[in-house]
N, C-alpha and C. Protein backbone atom coordinates (compact mmCIF):
# COMPACT_ATOMS: atom_id res chain seq x y z
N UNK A 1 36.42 -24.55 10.39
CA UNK A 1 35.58 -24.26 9.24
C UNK A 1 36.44 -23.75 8.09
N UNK A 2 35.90 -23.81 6.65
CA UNK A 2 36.48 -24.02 5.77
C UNK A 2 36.64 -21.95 5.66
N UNK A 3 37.92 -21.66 4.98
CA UNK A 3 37.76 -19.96 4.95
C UNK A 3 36.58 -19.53 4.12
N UNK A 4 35.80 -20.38 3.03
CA UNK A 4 34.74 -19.92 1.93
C UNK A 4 33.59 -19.95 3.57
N UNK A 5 33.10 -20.44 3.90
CA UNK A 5 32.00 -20.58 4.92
C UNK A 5 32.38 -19.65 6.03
N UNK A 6 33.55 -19.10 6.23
CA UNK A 6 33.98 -18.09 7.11
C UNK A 6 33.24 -16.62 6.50
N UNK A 7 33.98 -16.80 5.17
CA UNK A 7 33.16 -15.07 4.50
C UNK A 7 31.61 -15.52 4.17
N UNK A 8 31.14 -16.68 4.05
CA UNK A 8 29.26 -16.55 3.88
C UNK A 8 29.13 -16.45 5.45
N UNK A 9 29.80 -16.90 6.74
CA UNK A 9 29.07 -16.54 7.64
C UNK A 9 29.43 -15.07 8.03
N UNK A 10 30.54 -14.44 7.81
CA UNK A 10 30.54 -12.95 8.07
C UNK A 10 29.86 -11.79 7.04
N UNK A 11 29.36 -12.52 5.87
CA UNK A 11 28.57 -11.21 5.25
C UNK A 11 27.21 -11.53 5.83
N UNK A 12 27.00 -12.95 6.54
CA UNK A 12 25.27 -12.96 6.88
C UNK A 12 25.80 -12.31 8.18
N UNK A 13 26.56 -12.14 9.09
CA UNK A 13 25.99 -11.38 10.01
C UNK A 13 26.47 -9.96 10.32
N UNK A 14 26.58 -9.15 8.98
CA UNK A 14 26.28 -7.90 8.97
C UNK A 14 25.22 -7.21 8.49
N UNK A 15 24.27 -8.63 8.35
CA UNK A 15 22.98 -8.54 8.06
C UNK A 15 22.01 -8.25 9.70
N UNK A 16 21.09 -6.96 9.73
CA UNK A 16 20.41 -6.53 10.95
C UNK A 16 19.64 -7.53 11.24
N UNK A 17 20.15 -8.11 13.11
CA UNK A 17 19.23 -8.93 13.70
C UNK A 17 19.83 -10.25 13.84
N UNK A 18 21.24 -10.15 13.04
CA UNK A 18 22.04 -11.57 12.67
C UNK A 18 23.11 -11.06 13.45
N UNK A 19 23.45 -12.24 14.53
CA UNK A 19 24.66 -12.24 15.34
C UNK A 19 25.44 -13.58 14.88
N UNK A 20 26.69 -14.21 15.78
CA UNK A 20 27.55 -14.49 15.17
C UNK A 20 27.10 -16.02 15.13
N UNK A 21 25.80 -16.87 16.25
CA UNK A 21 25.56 -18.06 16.39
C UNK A 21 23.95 -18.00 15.15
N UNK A 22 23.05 -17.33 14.73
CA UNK A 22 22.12 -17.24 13.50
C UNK A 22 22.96 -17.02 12.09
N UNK A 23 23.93 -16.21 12.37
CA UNK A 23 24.58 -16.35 10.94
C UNK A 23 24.92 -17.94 10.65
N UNK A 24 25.37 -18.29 11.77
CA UNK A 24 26.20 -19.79 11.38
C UNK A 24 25.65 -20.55 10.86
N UNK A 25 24.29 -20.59 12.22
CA UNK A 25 23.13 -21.36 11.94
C UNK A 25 22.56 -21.47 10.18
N UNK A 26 22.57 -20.26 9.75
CA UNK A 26 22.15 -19.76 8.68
C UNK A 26 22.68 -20.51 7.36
N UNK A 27 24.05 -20.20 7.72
CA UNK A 27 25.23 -20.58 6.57
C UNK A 27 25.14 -21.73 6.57
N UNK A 28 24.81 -22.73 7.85
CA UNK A 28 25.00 -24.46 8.01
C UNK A 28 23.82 -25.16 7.32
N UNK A 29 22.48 -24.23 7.41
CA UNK A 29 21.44 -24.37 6.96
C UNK A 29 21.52 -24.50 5.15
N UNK A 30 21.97 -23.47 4.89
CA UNK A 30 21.94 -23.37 3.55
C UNK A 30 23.45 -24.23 2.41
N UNK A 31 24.32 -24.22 3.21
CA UNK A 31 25.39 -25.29 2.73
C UNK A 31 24.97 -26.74 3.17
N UNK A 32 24.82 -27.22 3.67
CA UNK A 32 24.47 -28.76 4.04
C UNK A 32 23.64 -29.01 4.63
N UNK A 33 22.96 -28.50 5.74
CA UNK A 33 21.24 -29.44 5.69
C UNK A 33 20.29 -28.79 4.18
N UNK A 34 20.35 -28.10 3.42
CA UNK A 34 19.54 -27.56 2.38
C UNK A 34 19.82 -26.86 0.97
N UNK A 35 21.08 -27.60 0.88
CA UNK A 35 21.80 -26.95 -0.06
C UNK A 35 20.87 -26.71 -1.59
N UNK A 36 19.92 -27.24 -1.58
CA UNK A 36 19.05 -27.19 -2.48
C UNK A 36 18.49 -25.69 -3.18
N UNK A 37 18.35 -25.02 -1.79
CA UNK A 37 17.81 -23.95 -1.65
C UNK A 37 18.85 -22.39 -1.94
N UNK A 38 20.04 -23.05 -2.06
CA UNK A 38 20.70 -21.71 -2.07
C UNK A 38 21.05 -21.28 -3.67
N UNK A 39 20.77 -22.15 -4.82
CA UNK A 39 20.48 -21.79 -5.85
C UNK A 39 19.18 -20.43 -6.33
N UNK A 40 18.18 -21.18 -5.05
CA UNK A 40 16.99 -20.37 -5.49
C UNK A 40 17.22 -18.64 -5.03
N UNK A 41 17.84 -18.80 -3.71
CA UNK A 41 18.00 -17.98 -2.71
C UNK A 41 18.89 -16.75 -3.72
N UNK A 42 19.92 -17.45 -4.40
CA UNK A 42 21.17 -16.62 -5.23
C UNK A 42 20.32 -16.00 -6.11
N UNK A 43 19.40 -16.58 -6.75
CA UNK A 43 19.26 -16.02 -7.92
C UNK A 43 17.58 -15.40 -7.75
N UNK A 44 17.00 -15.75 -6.64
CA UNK A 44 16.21 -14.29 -5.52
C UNK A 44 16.67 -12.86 -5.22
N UNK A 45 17.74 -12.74 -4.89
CA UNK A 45 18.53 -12.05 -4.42
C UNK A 45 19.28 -11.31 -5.96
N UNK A 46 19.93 -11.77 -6.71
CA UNK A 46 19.58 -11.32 -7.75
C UNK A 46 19.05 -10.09 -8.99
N UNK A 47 18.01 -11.11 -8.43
CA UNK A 47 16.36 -10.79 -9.48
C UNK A 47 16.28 -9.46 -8.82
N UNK A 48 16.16 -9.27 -6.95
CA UNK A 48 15.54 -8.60 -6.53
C UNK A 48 16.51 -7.33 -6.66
N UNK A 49 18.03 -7.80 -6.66
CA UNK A 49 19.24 -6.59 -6.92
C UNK A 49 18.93 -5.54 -8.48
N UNK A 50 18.23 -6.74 -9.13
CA UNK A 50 18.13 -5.67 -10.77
C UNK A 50 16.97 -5.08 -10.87
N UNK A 51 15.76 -5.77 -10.28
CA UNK A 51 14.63 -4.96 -10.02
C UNK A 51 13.88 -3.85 -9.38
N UNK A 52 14.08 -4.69 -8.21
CA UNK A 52 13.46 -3.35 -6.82
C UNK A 52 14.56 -2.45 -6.59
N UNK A 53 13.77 -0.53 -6.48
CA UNK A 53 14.51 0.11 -6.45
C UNK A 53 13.68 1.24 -5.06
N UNK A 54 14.13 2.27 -5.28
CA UNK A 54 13.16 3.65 -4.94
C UNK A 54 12.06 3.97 -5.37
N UNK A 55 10.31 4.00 -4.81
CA UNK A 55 9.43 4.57 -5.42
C UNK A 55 9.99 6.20 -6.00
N UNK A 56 10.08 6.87 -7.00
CA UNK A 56 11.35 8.44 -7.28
C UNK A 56 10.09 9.17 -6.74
N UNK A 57 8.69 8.67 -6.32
CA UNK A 57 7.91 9.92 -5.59
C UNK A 57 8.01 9.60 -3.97
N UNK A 58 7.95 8.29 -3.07
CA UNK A 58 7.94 7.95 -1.91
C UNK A 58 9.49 7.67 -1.57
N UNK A 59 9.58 7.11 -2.08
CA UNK A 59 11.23 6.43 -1.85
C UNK A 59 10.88 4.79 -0.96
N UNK A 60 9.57 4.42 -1.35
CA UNK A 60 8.89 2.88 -0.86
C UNK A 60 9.61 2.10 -2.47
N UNK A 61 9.43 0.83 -1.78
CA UNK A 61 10.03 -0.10 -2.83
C UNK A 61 9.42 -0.07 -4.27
N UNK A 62 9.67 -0.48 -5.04
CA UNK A 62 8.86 -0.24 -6.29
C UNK A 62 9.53 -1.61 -7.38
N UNK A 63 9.09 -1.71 -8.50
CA UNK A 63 9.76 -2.08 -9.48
C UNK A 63 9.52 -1.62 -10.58
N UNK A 64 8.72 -0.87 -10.66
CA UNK A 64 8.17 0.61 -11.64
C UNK A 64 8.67 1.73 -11.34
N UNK A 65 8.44 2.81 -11.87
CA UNK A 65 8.78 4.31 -11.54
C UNK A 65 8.04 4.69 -10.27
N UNK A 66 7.37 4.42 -10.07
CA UNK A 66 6.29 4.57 -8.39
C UNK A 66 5.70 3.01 -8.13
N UNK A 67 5.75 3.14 -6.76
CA UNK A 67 5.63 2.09 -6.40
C UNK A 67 3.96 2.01 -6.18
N UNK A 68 3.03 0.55 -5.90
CA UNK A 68 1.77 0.29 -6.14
C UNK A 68 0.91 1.45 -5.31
N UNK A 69 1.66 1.77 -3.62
CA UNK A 69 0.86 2.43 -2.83
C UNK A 69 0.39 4.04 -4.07
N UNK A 70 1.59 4.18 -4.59
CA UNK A 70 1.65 6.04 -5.20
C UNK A 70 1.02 5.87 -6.78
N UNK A 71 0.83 4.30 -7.29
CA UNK A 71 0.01 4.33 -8.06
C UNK A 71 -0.89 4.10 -8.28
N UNK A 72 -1.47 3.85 -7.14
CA UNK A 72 -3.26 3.12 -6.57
C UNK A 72 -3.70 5.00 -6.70
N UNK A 73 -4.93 5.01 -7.70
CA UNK A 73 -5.34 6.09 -8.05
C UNK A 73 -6.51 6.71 -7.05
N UNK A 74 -6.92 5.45 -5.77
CA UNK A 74 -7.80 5.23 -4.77
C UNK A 74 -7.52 6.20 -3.76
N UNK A 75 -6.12 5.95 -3.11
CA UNK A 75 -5.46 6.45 -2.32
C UNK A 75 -5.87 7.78 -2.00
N UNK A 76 -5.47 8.41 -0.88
CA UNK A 76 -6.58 9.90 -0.94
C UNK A 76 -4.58 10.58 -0.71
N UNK A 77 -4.41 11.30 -1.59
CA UNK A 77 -2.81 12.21 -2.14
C UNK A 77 -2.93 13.30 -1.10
N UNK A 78 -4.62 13.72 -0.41
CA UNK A 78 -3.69 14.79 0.40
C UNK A 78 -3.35 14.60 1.84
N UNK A 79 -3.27 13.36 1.68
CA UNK A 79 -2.77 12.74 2.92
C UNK A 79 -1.14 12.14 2.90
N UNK A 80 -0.40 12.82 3.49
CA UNK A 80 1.09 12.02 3.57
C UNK A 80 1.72 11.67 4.97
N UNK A 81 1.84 10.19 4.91
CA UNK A 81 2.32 9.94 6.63
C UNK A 81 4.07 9.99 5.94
N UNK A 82 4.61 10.36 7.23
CA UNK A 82 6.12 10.53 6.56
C UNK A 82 6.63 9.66 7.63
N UNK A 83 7.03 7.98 7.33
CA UNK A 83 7.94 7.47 8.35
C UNK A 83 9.25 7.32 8.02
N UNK A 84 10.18 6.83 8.84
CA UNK A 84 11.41 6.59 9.07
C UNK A 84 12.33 5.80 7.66
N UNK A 85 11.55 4.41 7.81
CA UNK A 85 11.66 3.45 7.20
C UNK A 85 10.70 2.44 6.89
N UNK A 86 11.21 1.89 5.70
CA UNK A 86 9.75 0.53 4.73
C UNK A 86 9.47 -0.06 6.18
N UNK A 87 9.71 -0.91 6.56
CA UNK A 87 9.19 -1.60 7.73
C UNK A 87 7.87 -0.72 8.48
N UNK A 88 8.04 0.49 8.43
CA UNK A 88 7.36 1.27 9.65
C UNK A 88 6.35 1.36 8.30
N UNK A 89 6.74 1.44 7.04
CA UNK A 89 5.16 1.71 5.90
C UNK A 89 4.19 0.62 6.46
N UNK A 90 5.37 0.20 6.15
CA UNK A 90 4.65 -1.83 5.98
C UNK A 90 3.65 -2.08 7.13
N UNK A 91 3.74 -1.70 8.49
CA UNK A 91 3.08 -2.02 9.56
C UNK A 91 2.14 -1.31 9.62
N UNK A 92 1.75 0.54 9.37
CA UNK A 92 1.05 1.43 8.89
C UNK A 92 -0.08 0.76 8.41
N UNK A 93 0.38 0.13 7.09
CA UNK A 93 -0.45 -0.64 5.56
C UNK A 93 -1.00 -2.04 6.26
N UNK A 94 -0.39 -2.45 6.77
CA UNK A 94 -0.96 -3.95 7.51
C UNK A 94 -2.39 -3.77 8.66
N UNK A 95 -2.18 -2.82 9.33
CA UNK A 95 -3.03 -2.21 10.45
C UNK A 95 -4.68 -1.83 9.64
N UNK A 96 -4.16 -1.27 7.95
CA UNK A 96 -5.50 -1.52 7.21
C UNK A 96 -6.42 0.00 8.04
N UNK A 97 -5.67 0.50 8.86
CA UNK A 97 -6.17 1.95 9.26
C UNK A 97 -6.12 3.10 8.51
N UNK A 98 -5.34 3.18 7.59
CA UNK A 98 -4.92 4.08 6.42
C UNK A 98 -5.05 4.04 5.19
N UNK A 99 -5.25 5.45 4.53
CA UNK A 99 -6.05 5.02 3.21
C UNK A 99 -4.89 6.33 2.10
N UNK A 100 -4.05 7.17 2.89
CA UNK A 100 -3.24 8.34 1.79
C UNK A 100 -2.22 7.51 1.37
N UNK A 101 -0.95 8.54 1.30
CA UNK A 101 0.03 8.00 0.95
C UNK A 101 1.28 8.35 2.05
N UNK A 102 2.23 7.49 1.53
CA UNK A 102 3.34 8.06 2.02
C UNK A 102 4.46 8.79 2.03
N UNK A 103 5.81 8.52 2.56
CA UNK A 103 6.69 9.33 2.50
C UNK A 103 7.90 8.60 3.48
N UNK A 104 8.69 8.50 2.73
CA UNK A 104 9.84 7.27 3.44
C UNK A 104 11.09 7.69 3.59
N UNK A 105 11.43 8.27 4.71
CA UNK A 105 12.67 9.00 4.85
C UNK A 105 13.81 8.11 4.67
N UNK A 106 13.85 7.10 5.18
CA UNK A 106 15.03 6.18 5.46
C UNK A 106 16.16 6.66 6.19
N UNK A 107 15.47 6.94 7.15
CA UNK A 107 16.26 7.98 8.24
C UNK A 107 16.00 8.63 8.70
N UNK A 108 16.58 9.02 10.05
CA UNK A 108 15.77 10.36 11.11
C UNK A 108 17.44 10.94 11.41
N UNK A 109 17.19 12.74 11.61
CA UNK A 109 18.56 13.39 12.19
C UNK A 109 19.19 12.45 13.40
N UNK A 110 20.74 12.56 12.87
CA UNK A 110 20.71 12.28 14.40
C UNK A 110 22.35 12.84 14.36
N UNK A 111 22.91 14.02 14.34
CA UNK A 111 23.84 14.81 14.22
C UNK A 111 25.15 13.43 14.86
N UNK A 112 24.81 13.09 15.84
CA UNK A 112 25.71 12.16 16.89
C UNK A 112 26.34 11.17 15.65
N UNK A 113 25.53 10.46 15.10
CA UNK A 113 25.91 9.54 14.25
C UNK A 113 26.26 9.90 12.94
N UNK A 114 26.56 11.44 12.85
CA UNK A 114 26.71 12.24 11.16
C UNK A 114 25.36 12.08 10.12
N UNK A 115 24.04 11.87 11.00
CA UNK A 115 22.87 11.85 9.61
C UNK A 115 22.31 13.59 9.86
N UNK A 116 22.56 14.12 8.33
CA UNK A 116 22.10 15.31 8.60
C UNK A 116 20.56 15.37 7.73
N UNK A 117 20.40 16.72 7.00
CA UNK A 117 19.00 16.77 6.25
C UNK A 117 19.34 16.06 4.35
N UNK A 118 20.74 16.44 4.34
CA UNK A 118 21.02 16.02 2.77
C UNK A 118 21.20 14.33 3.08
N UNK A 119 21.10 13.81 4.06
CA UNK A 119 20.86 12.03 4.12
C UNK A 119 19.75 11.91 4.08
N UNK A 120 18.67 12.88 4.49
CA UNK A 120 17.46 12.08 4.59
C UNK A 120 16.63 12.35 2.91
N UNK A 121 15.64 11.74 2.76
CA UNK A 121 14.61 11.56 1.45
C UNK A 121 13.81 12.71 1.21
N UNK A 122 14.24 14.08 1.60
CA UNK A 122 13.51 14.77 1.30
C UNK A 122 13.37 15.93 0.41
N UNK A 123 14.37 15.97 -0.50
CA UNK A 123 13.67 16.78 -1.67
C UNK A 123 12.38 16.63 -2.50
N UNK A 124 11.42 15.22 -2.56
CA UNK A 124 10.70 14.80 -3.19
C UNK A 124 10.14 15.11 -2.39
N UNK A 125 9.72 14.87 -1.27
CA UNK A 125 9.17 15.62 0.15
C UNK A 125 8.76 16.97 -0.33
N UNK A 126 9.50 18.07 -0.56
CA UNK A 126 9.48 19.36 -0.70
C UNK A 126 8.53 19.37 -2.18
N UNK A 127 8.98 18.79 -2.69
CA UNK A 127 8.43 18.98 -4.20
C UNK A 127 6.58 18.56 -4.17
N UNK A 128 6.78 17.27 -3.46
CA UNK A 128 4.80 17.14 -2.95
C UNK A 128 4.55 18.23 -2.64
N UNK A 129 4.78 18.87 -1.58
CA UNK A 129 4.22 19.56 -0.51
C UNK A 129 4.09 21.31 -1.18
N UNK A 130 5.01 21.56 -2.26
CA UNK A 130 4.99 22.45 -3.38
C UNK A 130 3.67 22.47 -4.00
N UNK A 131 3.28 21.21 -4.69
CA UNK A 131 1.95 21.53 -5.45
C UNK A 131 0.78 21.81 -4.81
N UNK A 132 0.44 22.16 -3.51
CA UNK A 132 -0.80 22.73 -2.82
C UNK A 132 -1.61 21.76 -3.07
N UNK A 133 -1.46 19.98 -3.19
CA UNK A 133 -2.41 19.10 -3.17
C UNK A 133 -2.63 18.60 -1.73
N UNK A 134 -1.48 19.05 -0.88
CA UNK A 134 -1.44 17.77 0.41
C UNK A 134 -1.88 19.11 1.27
N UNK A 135 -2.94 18.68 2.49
CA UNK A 135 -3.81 19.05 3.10
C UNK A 135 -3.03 19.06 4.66
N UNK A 136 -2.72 17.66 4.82
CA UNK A 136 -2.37 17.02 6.03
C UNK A 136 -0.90 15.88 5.61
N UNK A 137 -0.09 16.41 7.08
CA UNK A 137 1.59 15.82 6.65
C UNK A 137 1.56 14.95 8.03
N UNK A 138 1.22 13.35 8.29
CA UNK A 138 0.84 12.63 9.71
C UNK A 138 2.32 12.52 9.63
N UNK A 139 2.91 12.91 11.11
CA UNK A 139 4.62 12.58 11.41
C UNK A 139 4.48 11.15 12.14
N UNK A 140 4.95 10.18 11.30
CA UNK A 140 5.09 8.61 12.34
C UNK A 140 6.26 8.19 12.31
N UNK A 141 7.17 9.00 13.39
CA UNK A 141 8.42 9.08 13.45
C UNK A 141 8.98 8.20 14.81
N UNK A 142 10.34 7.61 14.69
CA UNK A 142 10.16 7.19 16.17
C UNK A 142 9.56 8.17 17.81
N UNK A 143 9.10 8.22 18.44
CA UNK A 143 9.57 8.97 19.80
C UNK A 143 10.96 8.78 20.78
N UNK A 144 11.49 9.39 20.00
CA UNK A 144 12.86 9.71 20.70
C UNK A 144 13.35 10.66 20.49
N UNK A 145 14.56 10.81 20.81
CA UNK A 145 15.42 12.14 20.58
C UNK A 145 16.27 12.85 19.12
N UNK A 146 15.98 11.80 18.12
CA UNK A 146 16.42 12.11 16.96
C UNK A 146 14.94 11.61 16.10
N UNK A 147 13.68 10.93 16.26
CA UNK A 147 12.76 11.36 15.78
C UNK A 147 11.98 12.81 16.01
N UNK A 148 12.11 13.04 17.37
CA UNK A 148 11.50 14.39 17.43
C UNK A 148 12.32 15.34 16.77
N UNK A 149 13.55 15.65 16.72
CA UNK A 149 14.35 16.40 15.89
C UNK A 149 13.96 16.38 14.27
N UNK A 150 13.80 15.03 14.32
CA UNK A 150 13.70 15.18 12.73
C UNK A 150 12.07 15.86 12.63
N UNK A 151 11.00 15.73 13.42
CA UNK A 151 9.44 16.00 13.54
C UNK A 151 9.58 17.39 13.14
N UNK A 152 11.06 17.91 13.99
CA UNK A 152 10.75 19.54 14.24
C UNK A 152 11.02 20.40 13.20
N UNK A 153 12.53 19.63 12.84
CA UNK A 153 13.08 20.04 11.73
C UNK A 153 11.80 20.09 10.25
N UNK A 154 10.92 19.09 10.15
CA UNK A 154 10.27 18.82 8.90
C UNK A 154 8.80 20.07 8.76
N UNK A 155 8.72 20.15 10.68
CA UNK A 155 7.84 21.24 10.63
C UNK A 155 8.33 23.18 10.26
N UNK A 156 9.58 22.83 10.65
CA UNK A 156 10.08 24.42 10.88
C UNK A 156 10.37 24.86 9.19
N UNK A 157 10.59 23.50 8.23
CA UNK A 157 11.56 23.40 6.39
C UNK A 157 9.74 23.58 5.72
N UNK A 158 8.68 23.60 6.50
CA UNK A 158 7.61 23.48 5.27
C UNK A 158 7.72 24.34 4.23
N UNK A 159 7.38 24.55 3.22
CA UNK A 159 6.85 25.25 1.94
C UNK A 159 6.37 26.42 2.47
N UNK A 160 6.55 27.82 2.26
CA UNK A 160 5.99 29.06 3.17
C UNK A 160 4.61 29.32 2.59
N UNK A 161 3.81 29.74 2.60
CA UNK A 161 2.41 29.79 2.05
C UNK A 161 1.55 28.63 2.65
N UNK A 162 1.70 27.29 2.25
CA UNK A 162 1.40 26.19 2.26
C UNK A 162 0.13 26.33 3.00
N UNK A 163 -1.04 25.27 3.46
CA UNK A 163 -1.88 25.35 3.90
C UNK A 163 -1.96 23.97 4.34
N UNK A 164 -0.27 23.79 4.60
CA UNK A 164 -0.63 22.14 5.34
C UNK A 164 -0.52 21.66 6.99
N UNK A 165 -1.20 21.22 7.42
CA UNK A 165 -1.52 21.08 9.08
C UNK A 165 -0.72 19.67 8.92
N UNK A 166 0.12 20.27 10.08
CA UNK A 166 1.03 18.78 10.78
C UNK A 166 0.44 17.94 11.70
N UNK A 167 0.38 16.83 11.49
CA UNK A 167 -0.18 16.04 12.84
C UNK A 167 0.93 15.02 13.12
N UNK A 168 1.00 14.86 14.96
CA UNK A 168 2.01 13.24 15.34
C UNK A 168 1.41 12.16 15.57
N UNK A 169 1.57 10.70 15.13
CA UNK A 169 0.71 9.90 15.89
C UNK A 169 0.91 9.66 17.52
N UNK A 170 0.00 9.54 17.64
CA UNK A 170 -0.01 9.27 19.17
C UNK A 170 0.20 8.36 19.94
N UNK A 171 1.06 8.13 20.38
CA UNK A 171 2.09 7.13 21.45
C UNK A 171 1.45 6.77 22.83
N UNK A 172 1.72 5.72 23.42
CA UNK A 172 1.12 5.56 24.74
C UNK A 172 1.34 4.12 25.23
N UNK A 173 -0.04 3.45 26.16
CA UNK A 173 0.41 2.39 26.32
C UNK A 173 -0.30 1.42 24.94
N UNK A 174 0.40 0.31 24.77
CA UNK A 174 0.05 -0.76 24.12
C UNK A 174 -1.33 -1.27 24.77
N UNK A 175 -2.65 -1.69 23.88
CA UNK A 175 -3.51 -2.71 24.45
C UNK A 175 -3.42 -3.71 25.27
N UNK A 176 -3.70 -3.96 26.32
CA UNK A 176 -3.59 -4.72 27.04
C UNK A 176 -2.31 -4.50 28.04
N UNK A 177 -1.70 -3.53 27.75
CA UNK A 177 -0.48 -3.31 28.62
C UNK A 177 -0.44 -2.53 29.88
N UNK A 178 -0.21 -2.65 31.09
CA UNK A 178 -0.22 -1.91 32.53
C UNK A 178 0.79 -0.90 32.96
N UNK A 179 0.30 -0.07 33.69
CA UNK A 179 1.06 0.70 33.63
C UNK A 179 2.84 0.62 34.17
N UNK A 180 2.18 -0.49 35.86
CA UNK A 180 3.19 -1.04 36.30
C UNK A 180 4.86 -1.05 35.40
N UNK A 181 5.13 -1.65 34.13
CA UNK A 181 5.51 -2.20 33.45
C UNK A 181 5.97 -1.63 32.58
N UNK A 182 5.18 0.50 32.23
CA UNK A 182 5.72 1.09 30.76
C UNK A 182 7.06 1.71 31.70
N UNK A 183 7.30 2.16 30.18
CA UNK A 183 8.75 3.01 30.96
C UNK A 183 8.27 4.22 30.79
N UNK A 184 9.01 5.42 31.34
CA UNK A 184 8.93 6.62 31.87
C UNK A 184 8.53 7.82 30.42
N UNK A 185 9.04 6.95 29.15
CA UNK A 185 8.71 7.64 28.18
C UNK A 185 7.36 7.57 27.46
N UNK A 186 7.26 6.09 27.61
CA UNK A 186 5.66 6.23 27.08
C UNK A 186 4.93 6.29 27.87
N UNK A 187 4.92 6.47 29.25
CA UNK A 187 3.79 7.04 30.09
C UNK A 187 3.75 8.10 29.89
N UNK A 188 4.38 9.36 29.36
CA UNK A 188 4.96 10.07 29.34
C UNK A 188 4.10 10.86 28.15
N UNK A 189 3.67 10.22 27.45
CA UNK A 189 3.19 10.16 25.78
C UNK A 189 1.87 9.98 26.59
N UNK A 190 1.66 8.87 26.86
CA UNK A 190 0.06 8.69 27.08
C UNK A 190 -0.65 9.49 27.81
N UNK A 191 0.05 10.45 28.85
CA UNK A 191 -0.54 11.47 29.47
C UNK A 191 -0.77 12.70 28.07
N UNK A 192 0.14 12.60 27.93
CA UNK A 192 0.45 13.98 27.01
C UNK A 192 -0.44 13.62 26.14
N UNK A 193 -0.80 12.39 25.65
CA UNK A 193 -1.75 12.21 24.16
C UNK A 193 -3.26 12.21 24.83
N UNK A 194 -3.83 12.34 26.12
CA UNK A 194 -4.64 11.77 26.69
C UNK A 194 -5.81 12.55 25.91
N UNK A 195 -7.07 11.81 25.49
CA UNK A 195 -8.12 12.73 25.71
C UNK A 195 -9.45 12.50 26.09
N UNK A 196 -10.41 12.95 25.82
CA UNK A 196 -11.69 13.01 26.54
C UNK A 196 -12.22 11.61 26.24
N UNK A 197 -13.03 11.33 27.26
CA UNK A 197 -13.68 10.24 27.98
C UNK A 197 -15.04 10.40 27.91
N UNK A 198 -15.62 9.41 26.84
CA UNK A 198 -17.29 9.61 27.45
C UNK A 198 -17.79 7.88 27.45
């Protein structure tokens, strides 16, 4: 292979989810079966480099100063789910179960890997939770060992006065899923989340 198609297939697969036979795939796709497309693709990519940034109140995508969720005037503000990352908003917002806002860390502690509290998104965090509008702070953090850290950490840093109640979502088995089959952690959750039966 030519060295130019060497560096398009090694910057696509330091792209998450891209190994070394989808990058190729990728690069082969877009140089010669479809070369059509990588004009559009360049100048997608682009567009989207000068536009989309940080919501500066969520830290969700935006191309305004706040992004649509923090400027939908609908939204109920004293509600803030605080996840990890956009993906985890995105699935939240898709589910069509939720109606506040959010809060987008883009990151959970995880001391092991050097992410401390000045990596994560939360001075704007602090600054919501300052004006005595937010009621309820939903943690939809991974369940693991550096989401719960970060859960604990966000509960122990609140605003002192404050009058805001923490809640976690609740973990367990998937619909349709047996027990046979979970692993030891989310059975683990589903006991612990269990509740009354009528």
């Amino acid at each position: 292979m030519t060295s130019a198609f060497e560096q398009l297939q090694k910057q696509l697969k330091q792209l998450p989810g891209l190994g070394y036979r989808s990058s190729e795939r990728i690069a082969l796709h877009l140089l010669v079966e479809k070369p059509a497309r990588l004009p559009e693709l360049v100048a997608a990519l682009e567009a989207a480099a000068r536009t989309v940034r940080r919501c500066s109140r969520c830290g969700h995508l935006a191309e305004a100063e706040l992004c649509p969720i923090c400027a939908d005037e609908k939204r109920d503000r004293t509600l803030i789910c605080v996840v990890e990352h956009v993906p985890d908003l995105v699935a939240i917002e898709r589910s069509g179960a939720y109606k506040g806002v959010y809060h987008v860390l883009h990151g959970k502690l995880s001391p092991l890997h050097g992410v401390g509290p000045a990596d994560l998104n939360l001075a704007s965090l602090w600054t919501r939770l300052e004006t005595g509008e937010v009621r309820e702070l939903i943690l939809a953090l991974p369940n693991d060992v550096e989401g719960e850290a970060t859960c604990h950490y966000l509960t122990e840093h609140l605003p002192a006065g404050g009058q805001v109640t923490t809640t976690r979502i609740g973990f367990g088995l998937p619909s349709g899923g047996g027990v046979l089959y979970a692993d030891s952690v989310t059975l683990k959750s589903a006991l612990e989340g269990r509740r009354g039966y009528q």
